[in-house]
C-alpha atoms as a PDB file:
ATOM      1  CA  UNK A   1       0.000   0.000   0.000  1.00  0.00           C
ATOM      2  CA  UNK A   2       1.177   3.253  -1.070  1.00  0.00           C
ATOM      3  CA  UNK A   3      -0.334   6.550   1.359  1.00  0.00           C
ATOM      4  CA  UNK A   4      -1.549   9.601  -0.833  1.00  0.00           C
ATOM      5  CA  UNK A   5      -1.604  12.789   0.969  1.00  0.00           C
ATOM      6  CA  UNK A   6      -0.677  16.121   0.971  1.00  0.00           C
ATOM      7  CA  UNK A   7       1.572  18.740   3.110  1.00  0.00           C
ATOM      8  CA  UNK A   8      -1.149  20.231   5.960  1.00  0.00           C
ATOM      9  CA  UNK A   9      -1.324  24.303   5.416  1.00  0.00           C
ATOM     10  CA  UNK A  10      -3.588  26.231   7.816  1.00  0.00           C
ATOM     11  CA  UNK A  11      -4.542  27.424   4.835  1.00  0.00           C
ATOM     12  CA  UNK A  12      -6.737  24.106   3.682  1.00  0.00           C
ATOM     13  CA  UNK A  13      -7.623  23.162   6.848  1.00  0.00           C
ATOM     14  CA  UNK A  14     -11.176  23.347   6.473  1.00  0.00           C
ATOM     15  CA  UNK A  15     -10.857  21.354   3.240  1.00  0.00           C
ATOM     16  CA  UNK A  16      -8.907  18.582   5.261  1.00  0.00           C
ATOM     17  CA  UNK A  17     -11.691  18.419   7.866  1.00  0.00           C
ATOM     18  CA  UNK A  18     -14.465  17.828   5.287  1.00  0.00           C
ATOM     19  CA  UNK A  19     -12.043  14.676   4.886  1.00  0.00           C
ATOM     20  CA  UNK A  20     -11.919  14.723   1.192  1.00  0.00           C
ATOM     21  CA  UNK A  21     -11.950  11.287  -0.006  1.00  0.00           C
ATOM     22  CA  UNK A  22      -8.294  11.940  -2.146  1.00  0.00           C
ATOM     23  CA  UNK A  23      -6.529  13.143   1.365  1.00  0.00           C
ATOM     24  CA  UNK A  24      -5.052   9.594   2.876  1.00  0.00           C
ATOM     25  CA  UNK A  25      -2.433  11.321   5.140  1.00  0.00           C
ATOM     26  CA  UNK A  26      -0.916  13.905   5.818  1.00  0.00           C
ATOM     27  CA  UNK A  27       2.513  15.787   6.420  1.00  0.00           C
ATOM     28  CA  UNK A  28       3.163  18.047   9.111  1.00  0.00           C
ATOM     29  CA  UNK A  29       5.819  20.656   8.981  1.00  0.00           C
ATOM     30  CA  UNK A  30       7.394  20.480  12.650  1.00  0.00           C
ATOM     31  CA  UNK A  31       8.182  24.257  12.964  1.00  0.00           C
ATOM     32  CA  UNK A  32       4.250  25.448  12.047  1.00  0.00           C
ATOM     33  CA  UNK A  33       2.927  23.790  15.301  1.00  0.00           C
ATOM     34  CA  UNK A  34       6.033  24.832  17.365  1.00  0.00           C
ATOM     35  CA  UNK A  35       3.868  27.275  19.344  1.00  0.00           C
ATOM     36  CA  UNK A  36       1.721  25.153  19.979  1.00  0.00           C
ATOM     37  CA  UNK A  37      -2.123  24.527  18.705  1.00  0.00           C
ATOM     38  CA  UNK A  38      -2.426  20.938  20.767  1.00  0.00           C
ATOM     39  CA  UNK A  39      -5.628  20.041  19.901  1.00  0.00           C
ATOM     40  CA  UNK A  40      -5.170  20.995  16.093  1.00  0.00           C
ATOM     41  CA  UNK A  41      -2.092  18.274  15.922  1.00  0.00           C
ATOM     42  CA  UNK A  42      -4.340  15.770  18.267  1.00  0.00           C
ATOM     43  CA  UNK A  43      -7.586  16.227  16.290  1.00  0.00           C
ATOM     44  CA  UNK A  44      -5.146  15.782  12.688  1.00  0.00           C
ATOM     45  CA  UNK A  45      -3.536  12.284  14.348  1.00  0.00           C
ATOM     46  CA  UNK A  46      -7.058  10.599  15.361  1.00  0.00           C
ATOM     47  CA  UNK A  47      -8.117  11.257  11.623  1.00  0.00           C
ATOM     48  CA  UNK A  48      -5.115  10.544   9.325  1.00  0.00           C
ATOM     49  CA  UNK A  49      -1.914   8.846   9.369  1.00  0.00           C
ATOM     50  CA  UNK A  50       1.040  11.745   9.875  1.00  0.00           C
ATOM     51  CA  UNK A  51       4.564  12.056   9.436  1.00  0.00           C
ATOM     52  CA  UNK A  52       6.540  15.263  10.726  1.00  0.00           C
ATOM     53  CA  UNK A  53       8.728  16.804   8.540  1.00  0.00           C
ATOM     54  CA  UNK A  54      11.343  19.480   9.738  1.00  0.00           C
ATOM     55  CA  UNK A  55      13.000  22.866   8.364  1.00  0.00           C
ATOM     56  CA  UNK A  56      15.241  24.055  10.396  1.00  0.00           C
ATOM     57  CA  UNK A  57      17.562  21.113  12.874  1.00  0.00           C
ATOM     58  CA  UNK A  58      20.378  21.972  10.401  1.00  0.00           C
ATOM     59  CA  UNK A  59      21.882  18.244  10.105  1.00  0.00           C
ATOM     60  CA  UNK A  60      24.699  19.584   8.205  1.00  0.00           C
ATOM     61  CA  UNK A  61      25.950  22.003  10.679  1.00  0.00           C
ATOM     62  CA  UNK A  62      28.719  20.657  12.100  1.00  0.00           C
ATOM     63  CA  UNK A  63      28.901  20.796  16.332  1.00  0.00           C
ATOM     64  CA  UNK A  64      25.982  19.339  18.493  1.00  0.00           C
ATOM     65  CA  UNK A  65      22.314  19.647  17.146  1.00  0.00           C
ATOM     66  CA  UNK A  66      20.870  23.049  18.608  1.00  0.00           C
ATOM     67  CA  UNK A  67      18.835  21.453  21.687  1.00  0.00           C
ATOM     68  CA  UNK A  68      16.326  24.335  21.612  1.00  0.00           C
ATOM     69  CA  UNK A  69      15.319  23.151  17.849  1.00  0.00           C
ATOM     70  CA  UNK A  70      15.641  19.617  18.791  1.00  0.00           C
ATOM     71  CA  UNK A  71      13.429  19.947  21.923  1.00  0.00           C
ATOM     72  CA  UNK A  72      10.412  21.859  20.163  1.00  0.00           C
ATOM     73  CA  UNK A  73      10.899  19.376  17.180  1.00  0.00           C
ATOM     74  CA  UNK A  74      10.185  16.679  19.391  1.00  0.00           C
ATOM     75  CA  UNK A  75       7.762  18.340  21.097  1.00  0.00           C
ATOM     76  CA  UNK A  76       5.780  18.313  17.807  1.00  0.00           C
ATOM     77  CA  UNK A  77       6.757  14.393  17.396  1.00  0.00           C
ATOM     78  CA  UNK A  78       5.160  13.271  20.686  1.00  0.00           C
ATOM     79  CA  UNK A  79       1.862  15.407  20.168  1.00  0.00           C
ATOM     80  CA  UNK A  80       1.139  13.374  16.987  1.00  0.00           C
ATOM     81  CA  UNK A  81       2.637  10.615  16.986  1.00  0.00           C
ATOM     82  CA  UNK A  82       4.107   9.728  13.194  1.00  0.00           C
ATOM     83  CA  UNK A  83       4.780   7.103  11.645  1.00  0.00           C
ATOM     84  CA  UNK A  84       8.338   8.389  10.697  1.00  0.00           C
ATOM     85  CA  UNK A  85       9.911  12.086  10.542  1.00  0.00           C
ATOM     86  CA  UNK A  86      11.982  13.834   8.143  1.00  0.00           C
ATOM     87  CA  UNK A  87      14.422  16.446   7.359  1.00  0.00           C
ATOM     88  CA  UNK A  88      16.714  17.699   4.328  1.00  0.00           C
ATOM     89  CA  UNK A  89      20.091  16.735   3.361  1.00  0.00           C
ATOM     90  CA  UNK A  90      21.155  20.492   4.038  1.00  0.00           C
ATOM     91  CA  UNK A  91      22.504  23.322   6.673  1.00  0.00           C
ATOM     92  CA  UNK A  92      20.533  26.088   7.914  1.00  0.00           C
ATOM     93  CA  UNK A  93      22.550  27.634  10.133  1.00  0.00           C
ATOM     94  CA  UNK A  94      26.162  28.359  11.106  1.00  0.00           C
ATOM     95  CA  UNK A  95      27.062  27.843  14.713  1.00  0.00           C
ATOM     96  CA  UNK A  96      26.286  31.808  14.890  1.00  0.00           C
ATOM     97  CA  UNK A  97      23.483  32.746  12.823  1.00  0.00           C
ATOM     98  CA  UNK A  98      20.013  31.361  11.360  1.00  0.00           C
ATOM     99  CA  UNK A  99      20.261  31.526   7.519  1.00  0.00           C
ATOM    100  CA  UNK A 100      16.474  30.917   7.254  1.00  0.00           C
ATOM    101  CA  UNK A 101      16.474  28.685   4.508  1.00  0.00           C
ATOM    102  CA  UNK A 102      18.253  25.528   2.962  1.00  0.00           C
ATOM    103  CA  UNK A 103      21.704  25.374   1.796  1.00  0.00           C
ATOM    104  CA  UNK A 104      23.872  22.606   0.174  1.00  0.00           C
ATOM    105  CA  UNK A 105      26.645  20.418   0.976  1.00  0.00           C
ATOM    106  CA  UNK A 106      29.659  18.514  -0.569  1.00  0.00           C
ATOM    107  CA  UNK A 107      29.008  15.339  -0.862  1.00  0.00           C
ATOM    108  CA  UNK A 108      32.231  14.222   0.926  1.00  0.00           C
ATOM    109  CA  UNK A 109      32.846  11.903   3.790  1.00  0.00           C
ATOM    110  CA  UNK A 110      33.585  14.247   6.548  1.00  0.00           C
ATOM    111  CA  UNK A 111      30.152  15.803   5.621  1.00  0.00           C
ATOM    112  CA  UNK A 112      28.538  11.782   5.281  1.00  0.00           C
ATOM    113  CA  UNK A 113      29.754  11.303   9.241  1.00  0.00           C
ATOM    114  CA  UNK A 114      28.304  14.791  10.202  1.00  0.00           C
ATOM    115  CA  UNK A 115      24.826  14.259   8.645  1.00  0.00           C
ATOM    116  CA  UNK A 116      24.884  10.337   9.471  1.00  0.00           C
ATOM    117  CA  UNK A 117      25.619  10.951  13.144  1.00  0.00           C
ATOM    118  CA  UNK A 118      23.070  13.703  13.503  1.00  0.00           C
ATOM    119  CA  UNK A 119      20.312  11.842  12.061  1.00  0.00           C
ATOM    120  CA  UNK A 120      21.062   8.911  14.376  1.00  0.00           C
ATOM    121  CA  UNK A 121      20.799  11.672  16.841  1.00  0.00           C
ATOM    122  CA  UNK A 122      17.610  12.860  15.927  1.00  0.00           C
ATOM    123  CA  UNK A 123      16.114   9.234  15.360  1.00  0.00           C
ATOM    124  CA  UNK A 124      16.744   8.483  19.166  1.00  0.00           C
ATOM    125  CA  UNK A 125      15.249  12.053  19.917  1.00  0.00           C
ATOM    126  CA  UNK A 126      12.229  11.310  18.796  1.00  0.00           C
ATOM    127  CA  UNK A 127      12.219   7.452  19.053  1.00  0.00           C
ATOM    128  CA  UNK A 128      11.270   7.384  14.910  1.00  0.00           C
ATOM    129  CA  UNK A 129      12.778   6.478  11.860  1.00  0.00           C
ATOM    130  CA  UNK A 130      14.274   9.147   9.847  1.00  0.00           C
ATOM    131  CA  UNK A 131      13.833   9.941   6.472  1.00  0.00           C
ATOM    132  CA  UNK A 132      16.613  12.322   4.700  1.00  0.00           C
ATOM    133  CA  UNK A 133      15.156  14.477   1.578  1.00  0.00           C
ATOM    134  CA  UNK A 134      17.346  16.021  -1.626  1.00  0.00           C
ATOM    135  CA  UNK A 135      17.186  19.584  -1.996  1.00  0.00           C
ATOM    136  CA  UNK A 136      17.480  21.897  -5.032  1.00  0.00           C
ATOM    137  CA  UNK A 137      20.408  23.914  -5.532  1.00  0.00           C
ATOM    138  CA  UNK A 138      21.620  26.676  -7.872  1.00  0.00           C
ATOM    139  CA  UNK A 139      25.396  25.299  -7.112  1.00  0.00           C
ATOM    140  CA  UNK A 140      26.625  22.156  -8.621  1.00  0.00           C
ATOM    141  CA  UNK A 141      28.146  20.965  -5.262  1.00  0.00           C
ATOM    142  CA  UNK A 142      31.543  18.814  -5.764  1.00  0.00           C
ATOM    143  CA  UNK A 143      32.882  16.238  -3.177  1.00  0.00           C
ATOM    144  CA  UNK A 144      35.074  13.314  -3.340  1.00  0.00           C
ATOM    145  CA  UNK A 145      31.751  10.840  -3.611  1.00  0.00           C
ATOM    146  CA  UNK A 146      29.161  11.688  -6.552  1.00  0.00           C
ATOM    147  CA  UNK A 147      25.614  12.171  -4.929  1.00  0.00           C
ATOM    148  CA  UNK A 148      24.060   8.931  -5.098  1.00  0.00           C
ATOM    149  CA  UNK A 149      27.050   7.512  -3.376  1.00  0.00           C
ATOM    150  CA  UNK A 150      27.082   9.762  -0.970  1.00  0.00           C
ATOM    151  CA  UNK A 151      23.629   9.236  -0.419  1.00  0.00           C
ATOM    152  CA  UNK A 152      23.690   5.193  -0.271  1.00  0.00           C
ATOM    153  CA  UNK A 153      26.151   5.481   1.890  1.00  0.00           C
ATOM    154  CA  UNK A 154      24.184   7.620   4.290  1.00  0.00           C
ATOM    155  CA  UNK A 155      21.442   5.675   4.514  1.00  0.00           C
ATOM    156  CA  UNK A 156      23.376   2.409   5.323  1.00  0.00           C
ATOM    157  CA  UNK A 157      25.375   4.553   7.801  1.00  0.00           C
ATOM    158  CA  UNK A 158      22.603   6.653   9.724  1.00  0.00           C
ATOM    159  CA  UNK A 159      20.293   3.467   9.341  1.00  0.00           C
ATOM    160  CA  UNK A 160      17.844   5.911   7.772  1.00  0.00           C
ATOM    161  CA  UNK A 161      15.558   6.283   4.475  1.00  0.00           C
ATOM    162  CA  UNK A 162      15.263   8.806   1.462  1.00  0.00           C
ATOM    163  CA  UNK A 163      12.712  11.444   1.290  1.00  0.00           C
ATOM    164  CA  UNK A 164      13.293  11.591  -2.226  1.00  0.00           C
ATOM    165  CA  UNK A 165      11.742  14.686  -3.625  1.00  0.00           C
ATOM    166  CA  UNK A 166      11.184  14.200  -7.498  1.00  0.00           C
ATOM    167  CA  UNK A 167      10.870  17.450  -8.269  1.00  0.00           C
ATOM    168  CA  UNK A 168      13.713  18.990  -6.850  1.00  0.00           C
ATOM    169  CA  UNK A 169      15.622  15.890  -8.604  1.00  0.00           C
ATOM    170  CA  UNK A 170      14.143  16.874 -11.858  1.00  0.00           C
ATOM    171  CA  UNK A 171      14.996  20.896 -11.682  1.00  0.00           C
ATOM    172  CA  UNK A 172      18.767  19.775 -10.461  1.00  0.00           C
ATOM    173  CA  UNK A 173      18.911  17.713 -13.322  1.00  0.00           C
ATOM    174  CA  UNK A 174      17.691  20.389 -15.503  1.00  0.00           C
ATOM    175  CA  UNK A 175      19.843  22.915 -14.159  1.00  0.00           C
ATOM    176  CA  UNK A 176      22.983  21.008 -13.919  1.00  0.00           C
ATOM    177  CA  UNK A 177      22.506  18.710 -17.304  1.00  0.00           C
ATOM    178  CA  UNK A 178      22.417  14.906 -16.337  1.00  0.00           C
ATOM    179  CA  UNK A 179      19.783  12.173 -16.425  1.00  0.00           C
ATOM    180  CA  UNK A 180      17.278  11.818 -13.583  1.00  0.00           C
ATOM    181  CA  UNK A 181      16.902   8.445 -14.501  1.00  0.00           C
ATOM    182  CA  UNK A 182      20.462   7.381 -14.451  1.00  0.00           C
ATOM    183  CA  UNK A 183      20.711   9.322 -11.412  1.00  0.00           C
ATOM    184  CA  UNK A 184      17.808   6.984  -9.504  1.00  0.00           C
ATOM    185  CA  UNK A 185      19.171   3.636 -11.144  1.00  0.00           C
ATOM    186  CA  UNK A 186      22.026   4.573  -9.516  1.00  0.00           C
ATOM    187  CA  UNK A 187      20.216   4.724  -5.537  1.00  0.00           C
ATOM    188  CA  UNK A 188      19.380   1.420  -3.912  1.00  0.00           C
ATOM    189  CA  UNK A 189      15.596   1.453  -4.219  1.00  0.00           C
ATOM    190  CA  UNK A 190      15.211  -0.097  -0.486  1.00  0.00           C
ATOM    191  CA  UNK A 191      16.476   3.453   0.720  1.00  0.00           C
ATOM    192  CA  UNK A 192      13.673   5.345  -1.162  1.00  0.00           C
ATOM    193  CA  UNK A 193      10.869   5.545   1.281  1.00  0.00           C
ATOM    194  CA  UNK A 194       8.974   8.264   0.802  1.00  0.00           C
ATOM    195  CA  UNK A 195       8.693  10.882  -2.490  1.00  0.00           C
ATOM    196  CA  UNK A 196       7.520  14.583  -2.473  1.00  0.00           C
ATOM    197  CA  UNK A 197       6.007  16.307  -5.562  1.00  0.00           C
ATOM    198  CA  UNK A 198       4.631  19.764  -6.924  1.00  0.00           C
ATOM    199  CA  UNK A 199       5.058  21.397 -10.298  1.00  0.00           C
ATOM    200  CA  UNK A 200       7.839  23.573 -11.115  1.00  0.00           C
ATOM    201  CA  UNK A 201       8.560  26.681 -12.514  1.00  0.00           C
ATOM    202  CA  UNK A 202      11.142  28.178 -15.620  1.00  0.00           C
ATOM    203  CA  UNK A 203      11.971  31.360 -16.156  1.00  0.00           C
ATOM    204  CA  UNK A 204      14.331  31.606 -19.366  1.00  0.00           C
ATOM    205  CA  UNK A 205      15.642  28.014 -19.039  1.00  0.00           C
ATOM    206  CA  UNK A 206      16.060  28.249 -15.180  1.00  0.00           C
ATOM    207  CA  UNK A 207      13.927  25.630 -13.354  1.00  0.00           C
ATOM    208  CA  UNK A 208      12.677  26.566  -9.438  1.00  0.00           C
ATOM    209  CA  UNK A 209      10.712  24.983  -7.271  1.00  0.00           C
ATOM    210  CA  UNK A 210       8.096  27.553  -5.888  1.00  0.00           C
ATOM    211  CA  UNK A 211       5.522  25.090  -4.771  1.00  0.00           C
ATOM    212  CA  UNK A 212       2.826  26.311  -6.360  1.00  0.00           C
ATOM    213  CA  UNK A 213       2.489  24.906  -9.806  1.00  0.00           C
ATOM    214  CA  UNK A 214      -0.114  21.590 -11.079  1.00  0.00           C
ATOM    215  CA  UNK A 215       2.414  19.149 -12.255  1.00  0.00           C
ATOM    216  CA  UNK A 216       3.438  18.845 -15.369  1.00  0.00           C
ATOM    217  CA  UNK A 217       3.632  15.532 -17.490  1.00  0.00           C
ATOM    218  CA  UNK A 218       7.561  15.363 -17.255  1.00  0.00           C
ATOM    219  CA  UNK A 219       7.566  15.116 -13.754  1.00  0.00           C
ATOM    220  CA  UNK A 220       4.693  12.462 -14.111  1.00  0.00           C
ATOM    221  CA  UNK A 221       6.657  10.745 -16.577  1.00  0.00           C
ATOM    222  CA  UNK A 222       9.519  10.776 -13.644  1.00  0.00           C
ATOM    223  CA  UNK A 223       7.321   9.713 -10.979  1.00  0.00           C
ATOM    224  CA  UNK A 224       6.038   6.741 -12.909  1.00  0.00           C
ATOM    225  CA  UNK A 225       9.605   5.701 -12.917  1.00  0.00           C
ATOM    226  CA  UNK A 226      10.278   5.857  -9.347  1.00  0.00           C
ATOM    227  CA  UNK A 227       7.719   4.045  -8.134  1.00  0.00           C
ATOM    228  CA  UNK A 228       8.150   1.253 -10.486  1.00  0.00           C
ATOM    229  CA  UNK A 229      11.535   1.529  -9.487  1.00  0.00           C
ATOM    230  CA  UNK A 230      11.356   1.445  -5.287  1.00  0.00           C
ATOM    231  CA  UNK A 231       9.032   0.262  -2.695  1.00  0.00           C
ATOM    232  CA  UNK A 232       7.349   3.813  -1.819  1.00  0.00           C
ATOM    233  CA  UNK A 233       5.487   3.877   0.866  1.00  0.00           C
ATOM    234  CA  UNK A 234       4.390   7.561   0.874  1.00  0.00           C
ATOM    235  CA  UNK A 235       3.956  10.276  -1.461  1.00  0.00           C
ATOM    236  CA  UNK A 236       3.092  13.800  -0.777  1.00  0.00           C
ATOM    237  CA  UNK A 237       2.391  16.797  -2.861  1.00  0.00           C
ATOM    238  CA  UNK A 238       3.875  19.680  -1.689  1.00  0.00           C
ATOM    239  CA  UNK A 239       1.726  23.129  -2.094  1.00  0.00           C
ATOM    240  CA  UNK A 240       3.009  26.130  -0.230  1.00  0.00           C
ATOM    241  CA  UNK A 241       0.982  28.669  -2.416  1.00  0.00           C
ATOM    242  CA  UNK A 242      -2.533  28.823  -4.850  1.00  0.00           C
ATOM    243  CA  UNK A 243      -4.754  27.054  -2.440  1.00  0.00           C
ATOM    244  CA  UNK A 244      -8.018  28.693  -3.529  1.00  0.00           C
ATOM    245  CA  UNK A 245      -8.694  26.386  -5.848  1.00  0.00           C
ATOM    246  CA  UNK A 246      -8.892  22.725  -4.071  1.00  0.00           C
ATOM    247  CA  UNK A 247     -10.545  21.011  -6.570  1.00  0.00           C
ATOM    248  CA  UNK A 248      -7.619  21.449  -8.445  1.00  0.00           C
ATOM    249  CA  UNK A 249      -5.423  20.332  -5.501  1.00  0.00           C
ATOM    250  CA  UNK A 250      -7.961  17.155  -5.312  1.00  0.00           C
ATOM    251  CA  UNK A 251      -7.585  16.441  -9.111  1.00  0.00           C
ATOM    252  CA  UNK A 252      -3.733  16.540  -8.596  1.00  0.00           C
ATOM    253  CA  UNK A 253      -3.984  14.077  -6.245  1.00  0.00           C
ATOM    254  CA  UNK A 254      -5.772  11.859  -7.904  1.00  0.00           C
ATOM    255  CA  UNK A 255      -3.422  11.848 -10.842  1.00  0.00           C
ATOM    256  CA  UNK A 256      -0.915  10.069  -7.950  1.00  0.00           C
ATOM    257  CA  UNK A 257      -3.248   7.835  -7.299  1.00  0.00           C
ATOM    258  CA  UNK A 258      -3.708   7.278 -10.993  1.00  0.00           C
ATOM    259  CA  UNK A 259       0.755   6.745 -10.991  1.00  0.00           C
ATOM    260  CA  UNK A 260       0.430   4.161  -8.136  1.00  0.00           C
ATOM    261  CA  UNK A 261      -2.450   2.308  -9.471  1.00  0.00           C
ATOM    262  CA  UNK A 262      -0.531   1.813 -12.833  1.00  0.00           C
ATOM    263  CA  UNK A 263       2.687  -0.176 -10.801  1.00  0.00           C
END
């Protein structure tokens, strides 16, 4: 069985408690409920199954995880109860300063212990598996193991999974010019847990990931392949923006369930 669901906004809440029949779970973002809102995260677990998916612990940072951000992160994890949580292969900080949003790393083995170690930390934090997700980047980052290595490796090491995001794998591979699909043949599929997916956006040949686009048969095409490819057990579409329309959001669900059906 695969789970369908989307990423829970405040902003389709209302939708999500009519329990629309193409909603089958749902993804929390750990740092929207840090301040709280209880019985919103208690009401969410007794009606769909949840996983909690984090921002801002900074794996890459090297040094000890910042225990404020761990502690409200768990927080989150013992109000609801996932089945797993997740965060990105990525720093967002420096030991001084918050860079409020995601930022690469060399795939090299220094970095490999530093991420691996953390997410062992944060697995016993929370008493969860962890699932580690690809981000996009503008930079081509260099190390001395190629990405899927690197990210093989991980997973063996941390005893984790991949939150493999297909979209941002499809923009990197635009960007950078290589082949998504030689790029997954090249990840054990038992690693590949969970997927994320939203359209993207160009602007003169650049490709971004805003969040806020239907997706578009390529990335389909893409998706098809991954699930044939690796036992998924989740997939989640990924709005952050253009919620008035959720029929639209419903429809692009059901095109996942539509992928999944086709295995």
């Amino acid at each position: 069985m695969t789970w369908i669901g989307l990423g829970y906004r405040h902003a389709l809440s209302r939708w999500i408690d009519s329990r629309p029949a193409e909603v089958r779970c749902l993804e929390i973002t750990a740092e929207h409920f840090f301040e709280g809102d209880d019985d919103r995260l208690e009401s969410l677990a007794s009606e769909y199954p949840l996983f909690v998916h984090g921002l801002g612990v900074s794996l890459g940072t090297p040094g000890p995880l910042d225990p404020e951000t761990l502690q409200r992160f768990v927080g989150v994890v013992k109000r609801c109860n996932p089945k797993w949580v997740s965060e990105h292969i990525a720093f967002t900080r420096t030991a001084d300063v918050d860079l409020g949003h995601l930022n690469p790393l060399r795939p090299s083995r220094a970095m490999l212990r530093t991420l691996a170690a953390h997410a062992r930390d944060l697995s016993d934090a929370c008493r969860k598996p962890v699932l580690l997700e690809n981000i996009t980047s503008h930079l081509r980052m260099d190390g001395d193991m190629s990405e899927t290595a690197f990210l093989n490796e991980l997973c063996s090491d941390a005893g984790c999974g991949l939150l493999l995001d297909v979209t941002n794998l499809y923009i990197n591979s635009r960007n950078h010019g290589f082949d998504p699909r030689a790029w997954l043949q090249e990840i054990e599929p038992r690693h590949i847990v969970q997927l994320h997916i939203v359209g993207y956006s160009e602007n003169d040949g650049h490709f971004e990931d805003t969040h806020a686009e239907p997706i578009q048969d390529d990335l389909l095409e893409l998706l098809k392949d991954v699930v044939s490819y690796a036992p998924v057990q989740a997939i989640i579409l990924e709005r952050d923006a253009k919620f008035e329309n959720t029929a639209e959001i419903a429809f692009e669900l059901q095109k996942l369930e539509g992928v999944v059906g086709q295995r």
